[in-house]
C-alpha atoms as a PDB file:
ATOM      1  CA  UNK A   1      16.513   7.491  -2.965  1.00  0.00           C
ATOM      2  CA  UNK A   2      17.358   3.985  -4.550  1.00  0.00           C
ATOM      3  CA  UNK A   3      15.040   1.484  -5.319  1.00  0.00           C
ATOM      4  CA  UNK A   4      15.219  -2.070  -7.074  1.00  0.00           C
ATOM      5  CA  UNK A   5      12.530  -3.704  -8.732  1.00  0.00           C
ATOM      6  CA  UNK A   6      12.681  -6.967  -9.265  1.00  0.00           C
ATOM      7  CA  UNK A   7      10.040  -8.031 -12.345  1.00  0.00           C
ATOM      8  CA  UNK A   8       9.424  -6.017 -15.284  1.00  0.00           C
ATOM      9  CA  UNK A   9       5.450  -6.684 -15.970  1.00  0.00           C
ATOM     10  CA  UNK A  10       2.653  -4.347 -15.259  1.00  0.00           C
ATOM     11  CA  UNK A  11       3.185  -3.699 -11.818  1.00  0.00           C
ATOM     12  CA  UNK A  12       6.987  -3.466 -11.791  1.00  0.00           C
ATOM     13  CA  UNK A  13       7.069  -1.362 -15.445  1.00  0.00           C
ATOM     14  CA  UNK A  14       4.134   0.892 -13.700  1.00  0.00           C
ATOM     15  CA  UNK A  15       6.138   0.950 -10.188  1.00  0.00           C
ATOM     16  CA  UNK A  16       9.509   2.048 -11.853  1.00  0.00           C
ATOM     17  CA  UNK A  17       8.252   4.450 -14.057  1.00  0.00           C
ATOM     18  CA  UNK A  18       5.712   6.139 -10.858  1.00  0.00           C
ATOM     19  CA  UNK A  19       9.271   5.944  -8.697  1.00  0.00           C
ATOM     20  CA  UNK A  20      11.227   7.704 -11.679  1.00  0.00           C
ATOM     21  CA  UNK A  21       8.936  10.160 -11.970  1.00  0.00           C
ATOM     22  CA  UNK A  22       8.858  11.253  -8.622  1.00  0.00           C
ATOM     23  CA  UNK A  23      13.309  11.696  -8.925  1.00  0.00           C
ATOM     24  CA  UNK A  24      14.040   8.509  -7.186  1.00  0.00           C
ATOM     25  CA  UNK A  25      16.976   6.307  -9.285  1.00  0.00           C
ATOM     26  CA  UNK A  26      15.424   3.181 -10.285  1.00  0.00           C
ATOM     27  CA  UNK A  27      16.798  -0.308 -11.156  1.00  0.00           C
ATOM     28  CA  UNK A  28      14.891  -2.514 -12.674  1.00  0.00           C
ATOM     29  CA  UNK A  29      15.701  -6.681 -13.272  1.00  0.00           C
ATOM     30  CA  UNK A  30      14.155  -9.302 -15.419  1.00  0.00           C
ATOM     31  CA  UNK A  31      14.801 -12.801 -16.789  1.00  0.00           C
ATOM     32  CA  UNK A  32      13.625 -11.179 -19.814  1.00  0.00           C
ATOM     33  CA  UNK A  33      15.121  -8.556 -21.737  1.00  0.00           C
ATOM     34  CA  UNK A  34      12.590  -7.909 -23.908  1.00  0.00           C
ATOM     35  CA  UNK A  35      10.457  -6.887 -20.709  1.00  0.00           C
ATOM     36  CA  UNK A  36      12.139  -3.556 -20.347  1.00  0.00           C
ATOM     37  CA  UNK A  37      10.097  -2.263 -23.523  1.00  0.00           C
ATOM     38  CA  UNK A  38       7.076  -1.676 -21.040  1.00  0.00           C
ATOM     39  CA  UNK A  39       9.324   1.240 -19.279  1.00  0.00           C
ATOM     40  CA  UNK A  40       8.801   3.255 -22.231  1.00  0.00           C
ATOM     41  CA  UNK A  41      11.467   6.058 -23.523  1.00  0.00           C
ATOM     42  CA  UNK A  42      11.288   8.035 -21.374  1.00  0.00           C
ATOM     43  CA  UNK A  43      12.371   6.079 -18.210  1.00  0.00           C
ATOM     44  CA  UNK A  44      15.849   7.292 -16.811  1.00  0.00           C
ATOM     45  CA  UNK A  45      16.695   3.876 -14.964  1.00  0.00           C
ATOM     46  CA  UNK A  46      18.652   1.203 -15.249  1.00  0.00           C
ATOM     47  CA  UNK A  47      17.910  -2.212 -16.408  1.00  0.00           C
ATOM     48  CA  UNK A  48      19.670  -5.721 -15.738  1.00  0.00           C
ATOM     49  CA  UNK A  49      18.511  -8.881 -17.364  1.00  0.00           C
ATOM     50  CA  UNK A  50      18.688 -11.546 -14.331  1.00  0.00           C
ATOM     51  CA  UNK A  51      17.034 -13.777 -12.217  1.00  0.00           C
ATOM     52  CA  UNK A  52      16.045 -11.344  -9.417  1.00  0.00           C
ATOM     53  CA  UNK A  53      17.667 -13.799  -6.496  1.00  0.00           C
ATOM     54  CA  UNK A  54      20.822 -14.608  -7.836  1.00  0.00           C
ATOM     55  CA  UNK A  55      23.466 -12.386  -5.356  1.00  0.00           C
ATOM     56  CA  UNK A  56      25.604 -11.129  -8.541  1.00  0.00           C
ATOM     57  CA  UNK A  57      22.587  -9.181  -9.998  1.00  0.00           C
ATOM     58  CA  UNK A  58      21.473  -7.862  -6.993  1.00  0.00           C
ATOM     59  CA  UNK A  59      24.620  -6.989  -6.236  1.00  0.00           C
ATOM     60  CA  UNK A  60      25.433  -5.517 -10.403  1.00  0.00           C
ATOM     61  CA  UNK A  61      22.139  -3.345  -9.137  1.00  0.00           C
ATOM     62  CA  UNK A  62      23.306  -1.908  -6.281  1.00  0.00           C
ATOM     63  CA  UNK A  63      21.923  -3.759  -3.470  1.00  0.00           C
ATOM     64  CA  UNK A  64      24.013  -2.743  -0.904  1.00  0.00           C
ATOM     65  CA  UNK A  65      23.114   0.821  -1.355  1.00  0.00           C
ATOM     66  CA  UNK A  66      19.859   0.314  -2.105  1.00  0.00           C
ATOM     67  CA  UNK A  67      16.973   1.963   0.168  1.00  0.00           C
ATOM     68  CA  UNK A  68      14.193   0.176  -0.711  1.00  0.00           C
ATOM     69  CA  UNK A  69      13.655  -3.130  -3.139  1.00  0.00           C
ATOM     70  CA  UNK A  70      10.145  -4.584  -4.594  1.00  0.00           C
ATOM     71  CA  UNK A  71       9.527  -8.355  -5.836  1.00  0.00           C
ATOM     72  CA  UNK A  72       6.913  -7.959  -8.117  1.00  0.00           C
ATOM     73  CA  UNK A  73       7.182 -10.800 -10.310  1.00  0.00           C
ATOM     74  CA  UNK A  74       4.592 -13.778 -11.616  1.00  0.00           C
ATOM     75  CA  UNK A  75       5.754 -15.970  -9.297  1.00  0.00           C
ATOM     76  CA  UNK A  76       5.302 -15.991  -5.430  1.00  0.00           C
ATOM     77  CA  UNK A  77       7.870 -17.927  -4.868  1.00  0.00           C
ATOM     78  CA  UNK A  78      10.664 -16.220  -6.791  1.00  0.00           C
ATOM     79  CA  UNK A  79       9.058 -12.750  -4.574  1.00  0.00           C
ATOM     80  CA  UNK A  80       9.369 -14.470  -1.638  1.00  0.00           C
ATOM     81  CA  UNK A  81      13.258 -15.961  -1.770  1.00  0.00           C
ATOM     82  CA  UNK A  82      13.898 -11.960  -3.188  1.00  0.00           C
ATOM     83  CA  UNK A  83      12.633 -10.096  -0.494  1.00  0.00           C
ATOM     84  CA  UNK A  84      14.070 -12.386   2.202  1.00  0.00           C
ATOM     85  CA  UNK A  85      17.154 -12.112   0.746  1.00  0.00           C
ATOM     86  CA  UNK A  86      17.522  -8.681   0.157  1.00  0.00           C
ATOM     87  CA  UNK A  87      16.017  -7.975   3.884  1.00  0.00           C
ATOM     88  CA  UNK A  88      17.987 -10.720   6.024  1.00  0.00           C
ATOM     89  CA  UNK A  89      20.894 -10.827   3.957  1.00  0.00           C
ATOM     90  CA  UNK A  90      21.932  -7.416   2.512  1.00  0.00           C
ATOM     91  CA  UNK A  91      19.410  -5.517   5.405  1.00  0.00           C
ATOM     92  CA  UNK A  92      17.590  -3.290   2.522  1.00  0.00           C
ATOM     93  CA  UNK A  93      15.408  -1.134   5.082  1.00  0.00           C
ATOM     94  CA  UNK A  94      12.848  -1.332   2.925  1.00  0.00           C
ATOM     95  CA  UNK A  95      11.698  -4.163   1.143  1.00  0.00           C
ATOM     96  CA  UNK A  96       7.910  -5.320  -0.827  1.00  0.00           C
ATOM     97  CA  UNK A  97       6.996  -8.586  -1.669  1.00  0.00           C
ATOM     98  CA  UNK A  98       3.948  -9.225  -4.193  1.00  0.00           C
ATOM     99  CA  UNK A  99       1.977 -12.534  -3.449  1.00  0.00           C
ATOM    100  CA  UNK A 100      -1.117 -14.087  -5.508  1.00  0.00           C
ATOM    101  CA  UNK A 101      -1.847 -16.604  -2.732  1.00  0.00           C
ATOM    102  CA  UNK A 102      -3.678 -14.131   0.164  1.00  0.00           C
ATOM    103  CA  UNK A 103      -2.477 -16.990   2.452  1.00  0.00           C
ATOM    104  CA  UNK A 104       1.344 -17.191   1.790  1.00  0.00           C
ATOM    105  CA  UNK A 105       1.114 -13.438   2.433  1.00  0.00           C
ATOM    106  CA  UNK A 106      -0.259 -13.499   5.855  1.00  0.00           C
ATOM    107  CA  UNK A 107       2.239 -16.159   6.957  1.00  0.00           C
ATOM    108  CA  UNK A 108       4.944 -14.261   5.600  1.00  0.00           C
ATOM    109  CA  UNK A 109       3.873 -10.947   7.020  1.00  0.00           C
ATOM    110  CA  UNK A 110       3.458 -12.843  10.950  1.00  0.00           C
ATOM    111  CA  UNK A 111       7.640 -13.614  10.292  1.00  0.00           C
ATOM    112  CA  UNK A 112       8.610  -9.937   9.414  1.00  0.00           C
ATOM    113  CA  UNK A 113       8.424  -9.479   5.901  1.00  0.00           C
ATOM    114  CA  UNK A 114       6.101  -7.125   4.309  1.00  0.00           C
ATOM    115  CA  UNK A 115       3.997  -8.153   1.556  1.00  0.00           C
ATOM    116  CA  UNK A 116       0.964  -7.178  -0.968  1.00  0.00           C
ATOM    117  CA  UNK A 117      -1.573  -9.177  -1.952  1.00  0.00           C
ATOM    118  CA  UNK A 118      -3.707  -7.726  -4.817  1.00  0.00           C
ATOM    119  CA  UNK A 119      -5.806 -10.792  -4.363  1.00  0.00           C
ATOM    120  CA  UNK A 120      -7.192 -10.103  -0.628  1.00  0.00           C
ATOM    121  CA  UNK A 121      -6.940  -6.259  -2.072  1.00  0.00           C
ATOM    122  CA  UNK A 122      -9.320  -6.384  -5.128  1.00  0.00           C
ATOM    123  CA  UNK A 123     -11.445  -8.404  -3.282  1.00  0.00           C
ATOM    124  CA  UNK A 124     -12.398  -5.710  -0.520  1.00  0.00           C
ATOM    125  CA  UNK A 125     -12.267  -3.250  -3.115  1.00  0.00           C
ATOM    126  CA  UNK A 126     -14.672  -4.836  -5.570  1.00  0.00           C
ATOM    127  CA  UNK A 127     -16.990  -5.345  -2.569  1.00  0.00           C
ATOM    128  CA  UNK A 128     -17.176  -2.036  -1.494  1.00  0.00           C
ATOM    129  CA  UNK A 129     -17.587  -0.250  -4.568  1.00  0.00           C
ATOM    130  CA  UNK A 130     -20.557  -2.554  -5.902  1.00  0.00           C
ATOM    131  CA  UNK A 131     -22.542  -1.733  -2.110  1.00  0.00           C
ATOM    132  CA  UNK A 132     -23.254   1.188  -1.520  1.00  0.00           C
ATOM    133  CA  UNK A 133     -21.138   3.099   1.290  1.00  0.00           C
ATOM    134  CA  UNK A 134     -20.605   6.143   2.730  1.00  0.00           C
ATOM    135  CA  UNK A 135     -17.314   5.711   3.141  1.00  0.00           C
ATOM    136  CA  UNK A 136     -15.024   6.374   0.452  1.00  0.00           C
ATOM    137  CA  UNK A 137     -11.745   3.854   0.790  1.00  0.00           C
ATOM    138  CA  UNK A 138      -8.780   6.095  -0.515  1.00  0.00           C
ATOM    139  CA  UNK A 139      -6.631   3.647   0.368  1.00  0.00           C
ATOM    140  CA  UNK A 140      -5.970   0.073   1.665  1.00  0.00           C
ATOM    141  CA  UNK A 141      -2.668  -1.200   3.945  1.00  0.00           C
ATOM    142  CA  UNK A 142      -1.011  -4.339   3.907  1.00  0.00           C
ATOM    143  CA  UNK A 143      -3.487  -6.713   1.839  1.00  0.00           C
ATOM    144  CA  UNK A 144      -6.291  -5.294   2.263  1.00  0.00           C
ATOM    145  CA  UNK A 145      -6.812  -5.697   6.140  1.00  0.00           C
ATOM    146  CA  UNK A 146      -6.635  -2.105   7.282  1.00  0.00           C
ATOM    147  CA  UNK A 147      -8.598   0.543   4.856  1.00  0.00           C
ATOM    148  CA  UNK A 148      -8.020   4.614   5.003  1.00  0.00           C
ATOM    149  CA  UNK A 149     -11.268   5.991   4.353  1.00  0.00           C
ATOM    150  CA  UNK A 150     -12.935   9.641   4.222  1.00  0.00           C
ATOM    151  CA  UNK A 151     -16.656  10.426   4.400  1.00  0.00           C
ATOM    152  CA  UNK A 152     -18.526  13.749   5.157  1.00  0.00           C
ATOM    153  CA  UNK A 153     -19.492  14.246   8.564  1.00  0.00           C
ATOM    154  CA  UNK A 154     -23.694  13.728   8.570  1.00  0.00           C
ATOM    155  CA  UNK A 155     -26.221  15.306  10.613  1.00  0.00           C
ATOM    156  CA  UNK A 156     -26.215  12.814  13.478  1.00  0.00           C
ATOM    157  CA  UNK A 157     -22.350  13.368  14.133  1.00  0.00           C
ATOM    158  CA  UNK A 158     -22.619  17.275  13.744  1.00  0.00           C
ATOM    159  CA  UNK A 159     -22.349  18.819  17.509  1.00  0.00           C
ATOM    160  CA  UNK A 160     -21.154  15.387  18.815  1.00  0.00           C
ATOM    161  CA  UNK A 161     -17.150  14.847  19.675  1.00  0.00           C
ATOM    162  CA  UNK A 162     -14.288  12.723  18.050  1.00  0.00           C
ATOM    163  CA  UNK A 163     -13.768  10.410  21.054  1.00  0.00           C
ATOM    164  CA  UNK A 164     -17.739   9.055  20.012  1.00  0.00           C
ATOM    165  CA  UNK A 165     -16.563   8.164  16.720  1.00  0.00           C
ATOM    166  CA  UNK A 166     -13.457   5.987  17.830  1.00  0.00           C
ATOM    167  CA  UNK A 167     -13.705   1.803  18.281  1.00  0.00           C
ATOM    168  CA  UNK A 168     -10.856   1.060  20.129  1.00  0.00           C
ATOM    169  CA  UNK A 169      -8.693  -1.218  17.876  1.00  0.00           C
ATOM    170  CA  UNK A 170     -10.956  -1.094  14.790  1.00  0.00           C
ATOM    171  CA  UNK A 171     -11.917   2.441  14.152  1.00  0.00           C
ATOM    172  CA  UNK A 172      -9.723   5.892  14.696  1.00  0.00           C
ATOM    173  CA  UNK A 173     -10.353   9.420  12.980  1.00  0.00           C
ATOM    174  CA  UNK A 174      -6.793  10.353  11.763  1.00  0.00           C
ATOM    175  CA  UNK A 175      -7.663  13.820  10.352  1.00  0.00           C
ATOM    176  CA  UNK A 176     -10.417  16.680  10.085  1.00  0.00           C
ATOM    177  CA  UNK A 177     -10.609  18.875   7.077  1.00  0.00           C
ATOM    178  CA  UNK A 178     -12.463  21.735   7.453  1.00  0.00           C
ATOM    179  CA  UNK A 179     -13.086  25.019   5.235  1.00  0.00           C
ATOM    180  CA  UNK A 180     -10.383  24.052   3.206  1.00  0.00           C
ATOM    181  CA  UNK A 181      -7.804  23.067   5.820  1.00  0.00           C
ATOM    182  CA  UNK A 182      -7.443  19.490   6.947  1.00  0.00           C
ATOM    183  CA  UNK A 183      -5.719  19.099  10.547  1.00  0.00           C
ATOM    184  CA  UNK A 184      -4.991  16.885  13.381  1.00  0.00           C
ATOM    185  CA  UNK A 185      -7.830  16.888  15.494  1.00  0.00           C
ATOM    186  CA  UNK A 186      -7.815  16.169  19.533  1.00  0.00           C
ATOM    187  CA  UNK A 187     -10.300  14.608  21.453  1.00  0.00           C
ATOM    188  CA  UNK A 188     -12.244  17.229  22.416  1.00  0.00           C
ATOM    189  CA  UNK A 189     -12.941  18.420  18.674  1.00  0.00           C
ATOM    190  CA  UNK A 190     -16.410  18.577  17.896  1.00  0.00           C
ATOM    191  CA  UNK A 191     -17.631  18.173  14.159  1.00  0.00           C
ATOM    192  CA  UNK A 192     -19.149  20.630  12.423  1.00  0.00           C
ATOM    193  CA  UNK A 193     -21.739  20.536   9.173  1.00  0.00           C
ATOM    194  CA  UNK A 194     -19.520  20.124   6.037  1.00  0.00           C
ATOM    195  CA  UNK A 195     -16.271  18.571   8.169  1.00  0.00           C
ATOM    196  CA  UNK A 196     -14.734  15.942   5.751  1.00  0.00           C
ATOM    197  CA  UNK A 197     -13.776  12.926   8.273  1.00  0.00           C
ATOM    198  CA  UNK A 198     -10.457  10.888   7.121  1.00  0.00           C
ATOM    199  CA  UNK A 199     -10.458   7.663   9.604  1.00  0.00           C
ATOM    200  CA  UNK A 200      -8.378   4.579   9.473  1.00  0.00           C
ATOM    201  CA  UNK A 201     -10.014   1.240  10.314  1.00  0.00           C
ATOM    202  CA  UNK A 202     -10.264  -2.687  10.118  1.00  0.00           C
ATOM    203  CA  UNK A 203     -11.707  -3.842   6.775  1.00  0.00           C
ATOM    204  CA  UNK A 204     -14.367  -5.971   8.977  1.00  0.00           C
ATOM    205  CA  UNK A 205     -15.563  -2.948  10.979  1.00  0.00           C
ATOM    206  CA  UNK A 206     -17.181  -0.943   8.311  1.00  0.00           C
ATOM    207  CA  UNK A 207     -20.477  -2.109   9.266  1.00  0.00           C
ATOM    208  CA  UNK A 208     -19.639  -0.781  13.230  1.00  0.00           C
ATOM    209  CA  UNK A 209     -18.348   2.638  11.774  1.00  0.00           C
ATOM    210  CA  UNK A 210     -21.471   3.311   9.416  1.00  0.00           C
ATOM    211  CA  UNK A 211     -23.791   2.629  12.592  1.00  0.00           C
ATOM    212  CA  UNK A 212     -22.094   5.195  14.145  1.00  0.00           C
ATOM    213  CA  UNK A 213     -22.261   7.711  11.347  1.00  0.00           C
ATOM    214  CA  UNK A 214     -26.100   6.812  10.921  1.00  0.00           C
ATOM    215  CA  UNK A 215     -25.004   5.606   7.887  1.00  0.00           C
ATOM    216  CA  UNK A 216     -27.288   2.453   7.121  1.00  0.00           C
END
């Protein structure tokens, strides 16, 4: 696949070289050429010095084949303009924008346009690591809103079925895994002592889950 970065800091340097890595062909674009030194040697990509809305670079980088494009930049506004352009414009089928302000990102995401905001992220992340949980967060969606999370099923679940784990719009068990096989479970599936439980649910309902698992 194709992908375009737009911002050669941290995250984009750390997002081409993770999408290189994995085979994809990566373009990467920055005001500043001197940026490109965080991709290391060994990235395989290509690089274009450029303000990362301006139609001729996008263009020099393959926009209109692209399959996916990230605006990871400094500046929320420059992300914005990027990924609006690149999805209403050039209709990339995939396209990331990065934003500070946790605000801007939820009134962007209401019009259509996906975005991150390592902000409202870090935030629910911090939180949960410094209290004590048993539910591990492997991974948060959006900015932070919707968390993936695993825990081991405890004694007051074992014998007792999916459906009485499940909060309709907050709370849903996505996966079992069990003696060293994780499936798809159905709603008759009954948990068993040692059953690791993936779920995905609402940031705000952990509290609802963990009352349910016995868990505080």
């Amino acid at each position: 696949m194709k992908f375009i970065i737009i911002g050669c800091g941290r995250w984009g340097a750390g997002l081409a070289q993770t999408l290189n890595l994995r085979g994809h062909t990566v373009t990467v674009v920055d005001q500043d050429p001197l940026a490109f030194e965080r991709l290391g040697p060994s990235f395989k990509g290509q690089t274009i010095a450029g303000i990362g809305f301006d139609r001729e670079v996008l263009t020099q980088a393959g926009i209109e084949r692209a399959d996916g494009l990230a605006a990871v930049t400094v500046s929320d506004e420059v992300n914005v303009v990027t990924a609006r352009l690149a999805r209403q414009v050039f209709h990339v089928p995939r396209v990331v924008a990065r934003l500070y302000d946790p605000h801007k990102a939820e009134i962007y995401r209401r019009l259509g346009l996906q975005t991150i905001s390592t902000v409202t992220w870090g935030i629910h992340r911090i939180a949960e690591l410094l209290c004590y949980s048993e539910l591990n967060v492997i991974a948060s969606l959006g900015a932070g809103g919707v968390d993936v999370v695993e825990t081991e099923a405890p004694p007051l679940l074992v014998g007792r079925t999916l459906s009485e784990l499940a909060i309709p719009g907050e709370a849903q068990v996505i996966a079992v895994s069990r003696n060293g096989r994780t499936f798809l479970p159905t709603s008759g599936l009954t948990f068993q002592p040692g059953d690791l439980i993936h779920l995905v649910m609402l940031a705000g309902s952990a509290e609802r889950v963990k009352a349910l698992l016995g868990a505080r």
